[in-house]
C-alpha atoms as a PDB file:
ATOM      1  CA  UNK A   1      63.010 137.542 -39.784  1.00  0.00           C
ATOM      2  CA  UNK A   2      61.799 134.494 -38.983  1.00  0.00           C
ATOM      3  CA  UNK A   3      61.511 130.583 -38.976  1.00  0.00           C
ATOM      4  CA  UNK A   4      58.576 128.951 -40.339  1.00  0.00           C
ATOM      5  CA  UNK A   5      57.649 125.435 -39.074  1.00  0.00           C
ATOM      6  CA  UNK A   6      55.128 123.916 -41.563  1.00  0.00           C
ATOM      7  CA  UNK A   7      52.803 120.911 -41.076  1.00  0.00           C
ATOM      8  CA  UNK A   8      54.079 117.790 -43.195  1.00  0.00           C
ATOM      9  CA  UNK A   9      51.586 115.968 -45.132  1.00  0.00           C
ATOM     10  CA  UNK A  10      50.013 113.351 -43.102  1.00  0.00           C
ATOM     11  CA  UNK A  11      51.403 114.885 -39.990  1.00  0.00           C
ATOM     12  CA  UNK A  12      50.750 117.306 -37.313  1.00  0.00           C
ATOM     13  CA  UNK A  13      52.610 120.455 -35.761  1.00  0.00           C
ATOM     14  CA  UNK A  14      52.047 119.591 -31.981  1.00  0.00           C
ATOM     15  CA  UNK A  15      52.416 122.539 -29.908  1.00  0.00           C
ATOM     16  CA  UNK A  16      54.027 121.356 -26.830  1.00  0.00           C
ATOM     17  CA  UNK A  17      57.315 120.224 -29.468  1.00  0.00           C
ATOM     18  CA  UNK A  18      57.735 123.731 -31.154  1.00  0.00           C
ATOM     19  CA  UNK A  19      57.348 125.941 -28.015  1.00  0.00           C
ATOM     20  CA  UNK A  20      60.415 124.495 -27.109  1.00  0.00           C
ATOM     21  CA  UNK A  21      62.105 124.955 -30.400  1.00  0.00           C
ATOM     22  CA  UNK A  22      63.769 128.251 -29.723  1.00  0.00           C
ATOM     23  CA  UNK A  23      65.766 126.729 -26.915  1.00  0.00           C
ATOM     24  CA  UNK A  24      67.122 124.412 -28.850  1.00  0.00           C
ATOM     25  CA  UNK A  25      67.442 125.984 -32.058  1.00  0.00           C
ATOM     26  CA  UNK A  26      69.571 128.758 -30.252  1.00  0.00           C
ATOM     27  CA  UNK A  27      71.725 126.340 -29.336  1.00  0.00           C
ATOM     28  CA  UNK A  28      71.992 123.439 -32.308  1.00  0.00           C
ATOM     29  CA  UNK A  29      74.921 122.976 -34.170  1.00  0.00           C
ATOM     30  CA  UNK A  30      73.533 122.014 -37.659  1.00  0.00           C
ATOM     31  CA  UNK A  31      70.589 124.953 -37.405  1.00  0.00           C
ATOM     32  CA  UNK A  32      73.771 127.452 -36.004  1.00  0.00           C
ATOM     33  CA  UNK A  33      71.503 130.263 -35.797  1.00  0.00           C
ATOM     34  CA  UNK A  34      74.629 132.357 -34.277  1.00  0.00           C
ATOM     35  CA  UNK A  35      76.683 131.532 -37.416  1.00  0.00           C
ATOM     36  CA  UNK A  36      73.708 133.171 -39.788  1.00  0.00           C
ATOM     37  CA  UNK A  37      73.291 135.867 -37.472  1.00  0.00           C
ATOM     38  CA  UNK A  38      77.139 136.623 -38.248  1.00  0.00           C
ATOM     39  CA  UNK A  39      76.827 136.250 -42.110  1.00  0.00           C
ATOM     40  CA  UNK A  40      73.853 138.545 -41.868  1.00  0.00           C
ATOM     41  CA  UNK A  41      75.485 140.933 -40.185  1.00  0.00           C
ATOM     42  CA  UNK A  42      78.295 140.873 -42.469  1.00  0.00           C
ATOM     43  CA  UNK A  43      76.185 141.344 -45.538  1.00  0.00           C
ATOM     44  CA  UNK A  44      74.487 144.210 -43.653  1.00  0.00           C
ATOM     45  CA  UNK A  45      78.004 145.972 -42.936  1.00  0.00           C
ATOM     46  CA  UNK A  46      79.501 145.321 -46.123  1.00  0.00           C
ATOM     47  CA  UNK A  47      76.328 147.385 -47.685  1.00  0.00           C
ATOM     48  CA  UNK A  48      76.925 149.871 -45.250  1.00  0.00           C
ATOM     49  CA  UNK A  49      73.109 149.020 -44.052  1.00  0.00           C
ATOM     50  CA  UNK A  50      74.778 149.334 -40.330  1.00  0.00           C
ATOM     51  CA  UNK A  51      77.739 149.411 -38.416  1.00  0.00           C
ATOM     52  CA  UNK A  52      77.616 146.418 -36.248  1.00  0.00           C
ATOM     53  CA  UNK A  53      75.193 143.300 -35.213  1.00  0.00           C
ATOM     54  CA  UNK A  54      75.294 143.359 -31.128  1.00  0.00           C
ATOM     55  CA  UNK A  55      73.368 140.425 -31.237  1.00  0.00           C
ATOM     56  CA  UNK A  56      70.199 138.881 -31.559  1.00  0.00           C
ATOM     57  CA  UNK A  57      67.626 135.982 -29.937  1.00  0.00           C
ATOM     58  CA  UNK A  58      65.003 134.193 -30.628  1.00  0.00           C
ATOM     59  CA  UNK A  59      61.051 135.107 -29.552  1.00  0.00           C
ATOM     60  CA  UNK A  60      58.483 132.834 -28.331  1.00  0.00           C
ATOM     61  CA  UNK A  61      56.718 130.481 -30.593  1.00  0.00           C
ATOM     62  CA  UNK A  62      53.668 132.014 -32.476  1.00  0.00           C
ATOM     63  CA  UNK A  63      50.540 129.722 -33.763  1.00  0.00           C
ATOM     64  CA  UNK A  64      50.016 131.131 -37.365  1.00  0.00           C
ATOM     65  CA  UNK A  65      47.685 128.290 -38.071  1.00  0.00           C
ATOM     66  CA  UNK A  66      47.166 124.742 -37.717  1.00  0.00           C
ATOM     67  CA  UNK A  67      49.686 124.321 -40.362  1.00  0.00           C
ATOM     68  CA  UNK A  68      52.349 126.751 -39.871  1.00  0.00           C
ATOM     69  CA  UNK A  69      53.675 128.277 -36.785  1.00  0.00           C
ATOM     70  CA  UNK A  70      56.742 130.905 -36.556  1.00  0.00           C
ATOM     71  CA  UNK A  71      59.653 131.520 -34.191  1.00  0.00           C
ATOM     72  CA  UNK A  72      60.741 135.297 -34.440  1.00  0.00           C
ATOM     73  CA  UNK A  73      64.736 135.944 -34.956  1.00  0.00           C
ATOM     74  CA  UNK A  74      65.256 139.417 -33.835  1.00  0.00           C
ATOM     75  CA  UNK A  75      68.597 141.260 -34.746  1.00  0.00           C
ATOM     76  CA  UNK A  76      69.928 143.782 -32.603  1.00  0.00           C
ATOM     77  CA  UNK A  77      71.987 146.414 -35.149  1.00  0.00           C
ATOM     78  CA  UNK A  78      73.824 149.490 -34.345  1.00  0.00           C
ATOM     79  CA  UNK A  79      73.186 151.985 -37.620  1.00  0.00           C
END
């Protein structure tokens, strides 16, 4: 999975902002990455896709394009 930072009309994405995006998204309240991660793994238990989610992080920021870039959310599962 992934998060997908898209350029806003009339606006740029400027590289040295989202490379520190998965910093702070790891850690943001309102975003509460750790608190989809859970729901996920629920969803994934309950369907008896795996046993348990030992946890997960966030990868680097990757340039797409110009106008999108992405910030990897890996998921660590135990089948």
């Amino acid at each position: 999975m992934e998060f997908h930072l898209k350029k806003r009309p009339d606006k740029c994405l400027v590289c040295s902002l989202t490379y520190g995006l998965p910093q702070v998204f790891s850690k943001h309240p309102v975003i509460n990455v750790k608190g989809i991660v859970e729901q996920i793994g629920q969803i994934l238990i309950n369907k008896k896709e795996c046993k348990e989610c030992t946890g997960w992080e966030l990868g680097r920021t990757q340039e797409i394009s110009d106008d999108l870039h992405t910030i990897p959310l890996v998921l660590f599962l135990n089948k």
